[in-house]
Structure formats: C-alpha cells, structure tokens
Protein backbone atom coordinates (compact mmCIF):
# COMPACT_ATOMS: atom_id res chain seq x y z
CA UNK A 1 128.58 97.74 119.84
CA UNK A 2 129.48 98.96 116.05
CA UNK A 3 126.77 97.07 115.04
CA UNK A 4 124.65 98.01 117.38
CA UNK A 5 124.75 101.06 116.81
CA UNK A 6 124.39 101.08 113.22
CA UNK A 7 120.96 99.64 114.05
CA UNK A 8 119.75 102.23 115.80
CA UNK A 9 121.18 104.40 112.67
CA UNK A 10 118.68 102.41 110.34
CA UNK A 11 116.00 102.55 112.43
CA UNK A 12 116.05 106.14 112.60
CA UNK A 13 117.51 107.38 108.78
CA UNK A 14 115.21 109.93 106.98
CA UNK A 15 115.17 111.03 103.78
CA UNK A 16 116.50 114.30 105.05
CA UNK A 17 119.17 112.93 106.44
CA UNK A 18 120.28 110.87 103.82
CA UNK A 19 120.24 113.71 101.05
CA UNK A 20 121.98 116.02 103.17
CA UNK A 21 125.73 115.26 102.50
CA UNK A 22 129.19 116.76 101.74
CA UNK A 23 130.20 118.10 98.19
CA UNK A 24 132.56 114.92 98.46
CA UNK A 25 130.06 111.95 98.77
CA UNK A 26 127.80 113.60 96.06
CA UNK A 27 130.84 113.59 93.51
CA UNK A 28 131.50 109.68 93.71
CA UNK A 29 127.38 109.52 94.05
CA UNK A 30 126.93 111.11 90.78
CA UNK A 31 130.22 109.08 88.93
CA UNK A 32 128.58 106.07 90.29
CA UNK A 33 124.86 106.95 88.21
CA UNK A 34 127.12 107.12 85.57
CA UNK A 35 129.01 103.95 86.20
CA UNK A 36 125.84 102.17 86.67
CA UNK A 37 124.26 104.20 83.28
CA UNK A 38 127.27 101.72 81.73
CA UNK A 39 125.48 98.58 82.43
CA UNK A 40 121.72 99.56 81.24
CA UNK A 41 123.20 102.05 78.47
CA UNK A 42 123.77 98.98 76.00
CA UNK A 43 120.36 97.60 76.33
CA UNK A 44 118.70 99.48 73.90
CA UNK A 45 121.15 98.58 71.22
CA UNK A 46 121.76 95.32 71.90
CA UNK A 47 119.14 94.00 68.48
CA UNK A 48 121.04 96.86 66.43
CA UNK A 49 124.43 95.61 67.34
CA UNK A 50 123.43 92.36 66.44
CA UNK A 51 121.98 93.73 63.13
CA UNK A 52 125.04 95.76 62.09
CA UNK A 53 128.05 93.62 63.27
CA UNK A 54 126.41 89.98 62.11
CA UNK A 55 126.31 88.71 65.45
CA UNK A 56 124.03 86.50 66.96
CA UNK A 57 122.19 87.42 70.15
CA UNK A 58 124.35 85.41 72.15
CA UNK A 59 127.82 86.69 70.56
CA UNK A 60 126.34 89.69 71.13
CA UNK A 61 125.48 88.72 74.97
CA UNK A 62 129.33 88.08 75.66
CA UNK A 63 129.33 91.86 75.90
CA UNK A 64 128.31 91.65 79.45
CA UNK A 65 130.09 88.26 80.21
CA UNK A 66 133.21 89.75 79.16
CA UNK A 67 132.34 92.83 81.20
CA UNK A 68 130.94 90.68 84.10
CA UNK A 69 133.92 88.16 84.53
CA UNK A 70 136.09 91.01 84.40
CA UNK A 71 134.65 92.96 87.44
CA UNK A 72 134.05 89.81 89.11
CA UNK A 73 137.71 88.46 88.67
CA UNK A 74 139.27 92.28 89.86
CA UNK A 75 137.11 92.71 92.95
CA UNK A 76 140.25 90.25 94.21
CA UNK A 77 142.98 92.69 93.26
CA UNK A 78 140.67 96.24 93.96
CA UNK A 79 141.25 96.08 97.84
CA UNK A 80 144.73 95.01 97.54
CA UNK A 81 145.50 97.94 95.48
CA UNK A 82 143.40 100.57 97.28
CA UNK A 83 144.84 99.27 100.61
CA UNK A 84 148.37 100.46 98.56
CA UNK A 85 147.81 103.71 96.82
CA UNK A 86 144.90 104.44 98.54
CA UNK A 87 140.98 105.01 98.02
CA UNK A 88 141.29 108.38 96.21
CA UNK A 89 143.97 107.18 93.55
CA UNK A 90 141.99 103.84 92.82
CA UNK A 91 138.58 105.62 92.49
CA UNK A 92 140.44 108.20 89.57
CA UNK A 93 142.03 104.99 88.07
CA UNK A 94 138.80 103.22 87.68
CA UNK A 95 137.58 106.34 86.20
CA UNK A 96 140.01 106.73 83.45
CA UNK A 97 140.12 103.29 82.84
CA UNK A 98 136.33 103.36 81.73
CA UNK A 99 136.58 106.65 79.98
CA UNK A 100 139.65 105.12 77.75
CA UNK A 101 137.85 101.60 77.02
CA UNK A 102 134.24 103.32 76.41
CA UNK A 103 135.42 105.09 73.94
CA UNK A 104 137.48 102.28 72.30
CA UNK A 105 134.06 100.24 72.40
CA UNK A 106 132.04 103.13 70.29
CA UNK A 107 135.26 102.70 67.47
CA UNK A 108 134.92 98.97 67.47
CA UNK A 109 134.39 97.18 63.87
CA UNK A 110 133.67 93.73 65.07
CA UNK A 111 131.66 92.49 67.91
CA UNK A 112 135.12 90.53 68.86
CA UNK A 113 136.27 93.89 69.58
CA UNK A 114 133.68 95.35 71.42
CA UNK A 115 133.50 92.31 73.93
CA UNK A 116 137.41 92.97 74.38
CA UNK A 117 136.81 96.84 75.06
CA UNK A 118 133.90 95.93 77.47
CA UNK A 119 136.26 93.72 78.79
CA UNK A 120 138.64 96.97 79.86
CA UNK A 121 135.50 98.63 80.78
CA UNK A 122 135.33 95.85 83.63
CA UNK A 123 138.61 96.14 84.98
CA UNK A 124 137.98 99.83 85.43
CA UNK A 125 134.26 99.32 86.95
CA UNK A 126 135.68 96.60 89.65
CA UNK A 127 138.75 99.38 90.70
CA UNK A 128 135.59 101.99 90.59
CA UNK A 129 132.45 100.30 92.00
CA UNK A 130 134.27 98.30 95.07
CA UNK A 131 135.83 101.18 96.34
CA UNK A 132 133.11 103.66 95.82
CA UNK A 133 130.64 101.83 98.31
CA UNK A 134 133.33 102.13 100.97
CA UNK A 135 134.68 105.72 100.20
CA UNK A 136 130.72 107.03 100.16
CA UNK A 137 130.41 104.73 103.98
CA UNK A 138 133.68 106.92 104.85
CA UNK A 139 132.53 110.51 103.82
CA UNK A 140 128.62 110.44 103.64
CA UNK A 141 126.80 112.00 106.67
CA UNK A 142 123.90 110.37 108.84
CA UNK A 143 125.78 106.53 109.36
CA UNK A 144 125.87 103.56 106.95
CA UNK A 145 122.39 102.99 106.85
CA UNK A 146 122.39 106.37 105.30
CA UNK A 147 125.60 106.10 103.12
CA UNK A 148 124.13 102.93 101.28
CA UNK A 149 120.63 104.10 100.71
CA UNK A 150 122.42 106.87 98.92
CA UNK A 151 124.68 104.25 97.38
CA UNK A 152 121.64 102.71 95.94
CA UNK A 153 119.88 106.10 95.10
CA UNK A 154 122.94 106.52 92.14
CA UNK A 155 122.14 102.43 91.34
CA UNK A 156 118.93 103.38 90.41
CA UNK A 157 119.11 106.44 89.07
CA UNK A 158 121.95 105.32 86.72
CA UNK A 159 120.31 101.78 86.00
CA UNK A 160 116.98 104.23 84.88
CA UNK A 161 118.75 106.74 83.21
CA UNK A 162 121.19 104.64 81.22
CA UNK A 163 118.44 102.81 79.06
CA UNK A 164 116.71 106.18 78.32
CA UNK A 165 120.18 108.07 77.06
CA UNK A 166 121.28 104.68 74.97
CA UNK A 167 117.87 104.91 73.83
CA UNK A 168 118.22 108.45 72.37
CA UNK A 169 122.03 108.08 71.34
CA UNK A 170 121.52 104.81 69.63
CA UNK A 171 118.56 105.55 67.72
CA UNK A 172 121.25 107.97 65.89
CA UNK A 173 123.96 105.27 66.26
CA UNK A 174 124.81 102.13 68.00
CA UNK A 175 128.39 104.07 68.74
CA UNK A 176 126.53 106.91 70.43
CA UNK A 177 126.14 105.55 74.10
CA UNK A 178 129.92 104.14 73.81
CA UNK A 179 131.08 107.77 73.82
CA UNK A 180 128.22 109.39 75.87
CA UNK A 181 129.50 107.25 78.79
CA UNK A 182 133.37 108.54 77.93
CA UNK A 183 132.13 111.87 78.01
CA UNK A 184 129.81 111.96 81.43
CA UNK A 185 132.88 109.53 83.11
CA UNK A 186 135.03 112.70 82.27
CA UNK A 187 133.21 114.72 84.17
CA UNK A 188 132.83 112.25 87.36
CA UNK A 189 136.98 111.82 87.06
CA UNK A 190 136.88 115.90 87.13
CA UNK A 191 134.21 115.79 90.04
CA UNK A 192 135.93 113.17 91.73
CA UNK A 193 139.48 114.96 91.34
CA UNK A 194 138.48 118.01 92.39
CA UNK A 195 135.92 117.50 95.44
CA UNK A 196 137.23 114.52 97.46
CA UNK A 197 139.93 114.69 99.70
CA UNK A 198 142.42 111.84 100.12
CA UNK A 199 141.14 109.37 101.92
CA UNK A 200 142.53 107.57 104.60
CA UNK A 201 144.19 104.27 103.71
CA UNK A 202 143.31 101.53 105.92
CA UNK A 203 145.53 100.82 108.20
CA UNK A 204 146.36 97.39 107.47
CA UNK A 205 147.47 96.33 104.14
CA UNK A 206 145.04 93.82 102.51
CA UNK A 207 146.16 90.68 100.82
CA UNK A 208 144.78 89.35 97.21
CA UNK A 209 143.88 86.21 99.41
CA UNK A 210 141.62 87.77 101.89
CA UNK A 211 138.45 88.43 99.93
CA UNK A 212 139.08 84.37 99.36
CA UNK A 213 139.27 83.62 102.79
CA UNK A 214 136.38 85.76 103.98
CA UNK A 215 134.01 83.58 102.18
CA UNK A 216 134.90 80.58 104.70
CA UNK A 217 132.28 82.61 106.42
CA UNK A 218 129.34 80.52 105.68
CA UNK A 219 126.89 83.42 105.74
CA UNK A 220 128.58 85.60 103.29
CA UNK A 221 129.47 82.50 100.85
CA UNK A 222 126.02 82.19 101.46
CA UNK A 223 124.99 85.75 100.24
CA UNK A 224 127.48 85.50 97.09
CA UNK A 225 126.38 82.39 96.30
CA UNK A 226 122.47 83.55 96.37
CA UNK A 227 123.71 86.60 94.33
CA UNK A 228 125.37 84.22 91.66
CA UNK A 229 122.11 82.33 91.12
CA UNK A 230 120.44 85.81 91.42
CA UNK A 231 122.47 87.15 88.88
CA UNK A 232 120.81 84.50 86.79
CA UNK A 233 117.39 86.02 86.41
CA UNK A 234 118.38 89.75 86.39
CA UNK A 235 120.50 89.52 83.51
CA UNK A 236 118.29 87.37 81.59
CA UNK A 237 116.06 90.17 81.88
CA UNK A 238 118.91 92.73 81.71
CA UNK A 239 120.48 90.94 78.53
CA UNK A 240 117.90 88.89 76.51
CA UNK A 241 114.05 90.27 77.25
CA UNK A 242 115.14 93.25 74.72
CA UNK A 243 115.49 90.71 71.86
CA UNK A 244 111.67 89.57 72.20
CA UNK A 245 110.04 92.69 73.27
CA UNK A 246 109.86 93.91 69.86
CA UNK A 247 110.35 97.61 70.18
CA UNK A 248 112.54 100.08 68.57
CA UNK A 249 115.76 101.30 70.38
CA UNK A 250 113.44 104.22 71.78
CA UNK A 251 110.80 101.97 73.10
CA UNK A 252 113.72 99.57 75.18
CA UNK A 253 114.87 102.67 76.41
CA UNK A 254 111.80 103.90 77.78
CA UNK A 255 110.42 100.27 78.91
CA UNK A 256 113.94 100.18 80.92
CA UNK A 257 113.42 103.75 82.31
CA UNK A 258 109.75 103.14 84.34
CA UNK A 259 112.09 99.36 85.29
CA UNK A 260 114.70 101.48 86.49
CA UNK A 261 112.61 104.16 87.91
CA UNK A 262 110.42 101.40 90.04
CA UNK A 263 113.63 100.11 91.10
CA UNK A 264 115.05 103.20 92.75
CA UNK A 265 111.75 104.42 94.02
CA UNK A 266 111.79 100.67 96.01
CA UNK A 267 115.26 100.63 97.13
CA UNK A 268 114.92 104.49 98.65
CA UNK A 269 111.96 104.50 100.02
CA UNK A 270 110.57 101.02 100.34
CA UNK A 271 113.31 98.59 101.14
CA UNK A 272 113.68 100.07 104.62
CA UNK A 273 110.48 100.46 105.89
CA UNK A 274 110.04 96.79 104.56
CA UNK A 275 113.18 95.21 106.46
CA UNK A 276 112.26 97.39 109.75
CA UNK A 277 108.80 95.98 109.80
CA UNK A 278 109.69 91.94 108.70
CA UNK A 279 113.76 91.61 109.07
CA UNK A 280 116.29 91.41 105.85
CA UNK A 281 115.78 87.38 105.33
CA UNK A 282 112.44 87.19 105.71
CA UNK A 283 111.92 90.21 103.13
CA UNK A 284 114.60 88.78 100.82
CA UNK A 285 112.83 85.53 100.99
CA UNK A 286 109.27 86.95 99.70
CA UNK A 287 111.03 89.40 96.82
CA UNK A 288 113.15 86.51 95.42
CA UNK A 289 110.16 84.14 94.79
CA UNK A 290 108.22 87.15 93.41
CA UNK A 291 110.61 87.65 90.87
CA UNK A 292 111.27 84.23 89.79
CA UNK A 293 107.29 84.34 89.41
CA UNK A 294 107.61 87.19 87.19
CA UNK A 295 110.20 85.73 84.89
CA UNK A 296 108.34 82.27 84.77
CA UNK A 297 105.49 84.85 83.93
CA UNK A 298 108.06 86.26 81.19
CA UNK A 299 107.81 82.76 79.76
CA UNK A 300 104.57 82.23 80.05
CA UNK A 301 103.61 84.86 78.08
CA UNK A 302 106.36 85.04 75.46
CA UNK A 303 104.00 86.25 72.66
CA UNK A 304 102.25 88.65 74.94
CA UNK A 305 103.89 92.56 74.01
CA UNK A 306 101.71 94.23 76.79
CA UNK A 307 102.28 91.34 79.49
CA UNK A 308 106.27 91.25 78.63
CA UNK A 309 106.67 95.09 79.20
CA UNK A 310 104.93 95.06 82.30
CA UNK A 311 106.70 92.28 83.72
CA UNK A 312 109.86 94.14 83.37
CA UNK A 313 108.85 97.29 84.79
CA UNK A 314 107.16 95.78 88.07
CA UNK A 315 110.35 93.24 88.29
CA UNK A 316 112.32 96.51 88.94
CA UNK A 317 110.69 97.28 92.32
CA UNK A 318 111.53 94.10 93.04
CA UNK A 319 115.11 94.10 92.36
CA UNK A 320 115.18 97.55 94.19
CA UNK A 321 114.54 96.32 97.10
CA UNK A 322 116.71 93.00 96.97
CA UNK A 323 119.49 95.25 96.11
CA UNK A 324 119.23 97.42 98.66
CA UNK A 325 118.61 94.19 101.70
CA UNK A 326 121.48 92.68 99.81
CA UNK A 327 124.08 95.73 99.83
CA UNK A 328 122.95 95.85 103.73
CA UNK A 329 123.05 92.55 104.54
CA UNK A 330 126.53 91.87 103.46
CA UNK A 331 128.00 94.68 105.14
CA UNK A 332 126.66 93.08 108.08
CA UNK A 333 127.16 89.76 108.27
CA UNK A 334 130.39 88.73 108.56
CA UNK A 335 133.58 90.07 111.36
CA UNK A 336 135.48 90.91 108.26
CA UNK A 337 136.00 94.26 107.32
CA UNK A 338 133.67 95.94 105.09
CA UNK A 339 135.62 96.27 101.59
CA UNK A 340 137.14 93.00 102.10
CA UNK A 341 133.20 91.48 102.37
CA UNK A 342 132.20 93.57 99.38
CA UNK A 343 135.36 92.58 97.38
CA UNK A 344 134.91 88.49 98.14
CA UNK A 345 130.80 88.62 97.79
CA UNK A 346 131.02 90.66 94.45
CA UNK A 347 133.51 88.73 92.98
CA UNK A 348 131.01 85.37 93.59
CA UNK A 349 128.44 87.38 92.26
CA UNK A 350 129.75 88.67 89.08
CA UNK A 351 132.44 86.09 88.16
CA UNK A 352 130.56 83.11 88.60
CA UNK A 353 127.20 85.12 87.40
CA UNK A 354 128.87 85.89 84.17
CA UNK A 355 127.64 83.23 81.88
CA UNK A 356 124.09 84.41 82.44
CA UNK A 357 124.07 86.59 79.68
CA UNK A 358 125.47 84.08 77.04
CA UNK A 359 123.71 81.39 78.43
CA UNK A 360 120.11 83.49 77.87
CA UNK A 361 120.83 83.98 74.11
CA UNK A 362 121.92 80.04 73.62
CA UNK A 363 119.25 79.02 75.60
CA UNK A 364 116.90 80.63 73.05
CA UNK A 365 118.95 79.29 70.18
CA UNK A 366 119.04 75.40 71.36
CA UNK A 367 115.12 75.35 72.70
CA UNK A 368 112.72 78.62 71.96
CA UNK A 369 112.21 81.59 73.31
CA UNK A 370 110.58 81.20 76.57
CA UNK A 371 113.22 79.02 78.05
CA UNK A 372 116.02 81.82 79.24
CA UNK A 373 113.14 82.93 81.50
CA UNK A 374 111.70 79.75 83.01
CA UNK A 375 115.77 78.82 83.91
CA UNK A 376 116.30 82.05 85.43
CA UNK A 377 113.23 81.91 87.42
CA UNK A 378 114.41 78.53 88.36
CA UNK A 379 117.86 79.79 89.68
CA UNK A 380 116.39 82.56 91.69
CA UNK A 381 114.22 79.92 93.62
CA UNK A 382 117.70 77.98 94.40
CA UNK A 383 119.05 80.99 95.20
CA UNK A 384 115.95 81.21 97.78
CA UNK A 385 116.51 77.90 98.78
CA UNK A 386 120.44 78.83 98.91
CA UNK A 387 120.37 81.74 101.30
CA UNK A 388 117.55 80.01 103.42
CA UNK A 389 120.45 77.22 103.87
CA UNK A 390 122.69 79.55 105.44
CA UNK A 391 120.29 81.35 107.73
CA UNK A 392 122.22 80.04 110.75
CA UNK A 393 125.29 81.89 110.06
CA UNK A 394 123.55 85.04 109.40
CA UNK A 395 122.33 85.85 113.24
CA UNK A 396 123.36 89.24 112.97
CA UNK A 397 120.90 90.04 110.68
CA UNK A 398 117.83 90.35 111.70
C-alpha cells in the first residue's frame, strides 16, 4: 500500500510542490549543495596540484579514491550510528568532520597528505550524505517522490556550482577551494543546528551487518553493482577528462558548470516526465548506453578541444537523469528499510567504484590517452548488461 501510494505521489509531484518545504528540509538541502560542491570543487585544480606538489595525474587521482573508499567503507557504520545517537547528531558530526579535514587539505605540503585529509573528508561525507537523503524523506513536504527530486536539486546544484567556485578560488590558489568548502560547511553545520529539530530515531536499532545482508536482495545487489561499473565512466570523466581538455583552471570550471547545470536541469525536470512516460529500467537502459557512447566519443576524439568540451557538458543531462531513476529506484526496490538500502547500495557503489579515478590516470600512463574513456564506456555497457540481469527481482519498479 506504502508503495502504492508513493506512486500516485510521483505521478502527481509539481514543481510547486516540491519547492515548497519547511525551513528544516531547506537547511540540510543547502549543506548538501555544499557537500556535493566537495566532489566537483577539486576538478579545476586537479593539473595545478599535479604541477605544484610533483605528482603524477594518477597520484594525484588517489584524491578521490581515498575520498571514495572512505564514504563507501562508512556507509556500513552511518546507519548503525544514526540508529544510536540519532539523525540530527550524525548529520552535525558529518558536518564538522568535513569542515575540520577541508581545511587540513588546503594546509597540506605533499599530495600524501592531501589524499589522507580527503580521506577524513570521506568519513565525514558518508555520516553526512547517507543520512541526509533520509532526514530530507522525513521532513520535506509533498511525499518521497518530492523529497528526492529536491535531494537531487542540491546534487546538481552543488555538482555545478562546485567546479565554477574551485575555478575562481584556484586560479588564486590551489588551497583556495580547500578552505572555501570549510567555510560554506560552517554555515550548513550553523543552518543545520539551528533549523532542524531532532529527529526521530528509528525505532529499531540497526546492525553494522544489515546494509550487508540487504544486498542478498538480488535487485538491489543488482543496482549497486550497476552503480560500481557506473561509477567507472563518471569519474573518468569527473577525474581524468580535465587533464586533456587543455584549459586553464577558469575554463574547467566553467566547462564543469554548463555539465553540472545540464545535469540538474535533467534530473528536476526531465527524469520524471521520462520514467512516467517509459518506466525506470527501460529509461535507465537508453541513458546508460548513451553515455558510454559519449565517452567512447571522448576517445574518439581525444585531440578534438571543441568535441571533448561538448561531450562533457551533454554527458551531464545524462547523468542527471540516471541519478535521479537511480536514487528512486533503490528506494524502491527492495522490503528493506530505506537508509539501510541506501547505506548497503552506496557502499557497493563507492567502495568498490573507488579505483576508477586511479585507474583513469594509469590507464593513460601504461597505453595513451584515449584509453580511460573507451574502458569506462565499456563498464557502463556491463553495467547495462548488469542491471538488465537482475530485471526479475526488480518487479516493483516499473
């Protein structure tokens, strides 16, 4: 009946209704832009990094492995916790985490150090990110179909925004965007703090072990497993396309703006119409071959400035609208509840996901530079191939 109803809910969202929420779902909202600013912030500086600190661009890659395997590894300990001191407490700790290892990252001297402090900066996104999907579901008005569209409004905005401000602050310095992201995660702690109420805890206790037993679900191993392979081509685009686009730290930031501003125009406004009128797996079928065609594009046209930059900005309508089927979809599809599904499919994603970024710059080192994007066009298709494997244990989405 739950379900059921949440249909109905998606069916009949509007923007209106999604936009119109409490002072307390816009406060985690706006400190998740700036948690997802974090990932796209570096982007821009990644070449400079690798100029200043004599590190290669797959040294310098292991800043979002480190990151990655972190997050990935926590989402087993984040509902545990939250399930113990509560939503609320877990969200601040998150928070404060990130602030503290931000700014350690913008006084690093060696690139050792700043794949440590990004590192930190994981274990305080997993406690942050996991719980913020289901504290927004809790407190947003207009239903989960609403709650996650907002959910990925502050993806998108933050993923577009974050390239643009590490743009500006790293033109002045490669430490700028460190402490830019200590400074606005200040403010979401305060916003937090101050304008959400304690949330309930759940009312059963969750073990470390359950996000590992919800993925004997075949649909939602499934979905993680898909991500994983997923994860493959988005962060070879994420991580290694600003090493051969050949623009200055204001140019990546602008290319990833319009990438990040497709993608949040596509996961509001787009995504749902799309999944009302085909279904989730039919729709996630279709956008996960066109973007491993635009990476194998990528490759294709490797010495081609014009053809690179607008690969990446139409690849982010693409991945705004997987995101958004995705995020739904694994709500969905298994009995399990919802922070326990989010918890086991994120930690698949990011955890096993994590070499990605590493693997992308050696990839370039051992063959040339085309490769990273021809292998993670390849491991999109299997993660096609993957998900269209388990569409038997999906039935409840449509």
């Amino acid at each position: 009946m739950e379900e059921a109803v949440e249909t109905v809910e998606h069916d009949d969202h509007s923007l209106k209704r999604v936009f119109k929420q409490p002072k307390a779902a816009w406060a985690v909202a706006f400190a998740c832009v700036v948690a997802f600013m974090g990932l796209g912030l570096v982007d821009p500086i990644l070449p400079a990094i690798g100029e200043q600190l004599n590190a290669t661009p797959a040294q310098v890659n292991l800043l979002f492995t480190s990151y990655m395997l972190v997050t990935g590894v926590m989402m087993l300990v984040t509902g545990w916790l939250s399930s113990r001191i509560g939503p609320k407490p877990t969200l601040l700790l998150g928070l404060i985490i990130i602030v503290i290892f931000s700014a350690l990252g913008g006084l690093s001297g060696t690139v050792d150090q700043l794949v440590g402090f990004r590192a930190g900066w994981g274990l305080g996104n997993a406690l942050f990110i996991s719980t913020a999907l289901a504290v927004i579901v809790s407190v947003a008005s207009g239903g989960t179909a609403s709650a996650i569209i907002l959910y990925e409004a502050a993806l998108g905005l933050g993923l577009s925004v974050g390239p643009l401000v590490g743009g500006w602050l790293g033109a002045i310095s490669w430490r700028g965007p460190f402490f830019g992201v200590a400074i606005l995660m200040t403010i979401g702690f305060i916003g937090v703090f101050v304008l959400l109420s304690d949330v309930e805890k759940p009312k059963q206790k969750s073990s470390i072990l359950d996000p590992i037993k919800a993925l004997g679900h075949r649909g939602l191993l499934s979905m993680g497993i898909m991500a994983l392979l997923y994860n493959f081509g988005f962060f070879t685009l994420l991580a290694y396309s600003p090493y051969v686009l050949g623009l200055s730290e204001h140019g990546i930031g602008y290319v990833f703006f319009f990438w990040g501003i497709f993608l949040a125009i596509t996961s509001i406004f787009i995504a749902p119409k799309l999944e009302k009128r085909f279904g989730t797996q039919k729709t996630m079928y279709v956008i996960l071959f066109l973007i491993a065609a635009t990476l194998a594009i990528m490759g294709l046209g490797i010495n081609s400035q014009a053809t690179l930059i607008a690969c990446v900005i139409i690849i982010g309508a693409f991945l705004g609208i997987n995101n958004t089927l995705v995020t739904t979809a694994v709500m969905e599809v298994s009995p399990v509840d919802r922070s326990v599904a989010s918890s086991a499919y994120s930690f698949v994603r990011f955890a096993g996901g994590s070499i990605a970024p590493w693997l992308a710059g050696k990839l370039s080192e051992w063959y040339n530079p085309e490769t990273p994007f021809f292998f993670g066009a390849c491991a999109v298709l299997i993660g096609m191939i993957v998900l269209f494997s388990g569409r038997n244990y999906m039935k409840d989405i449509s």
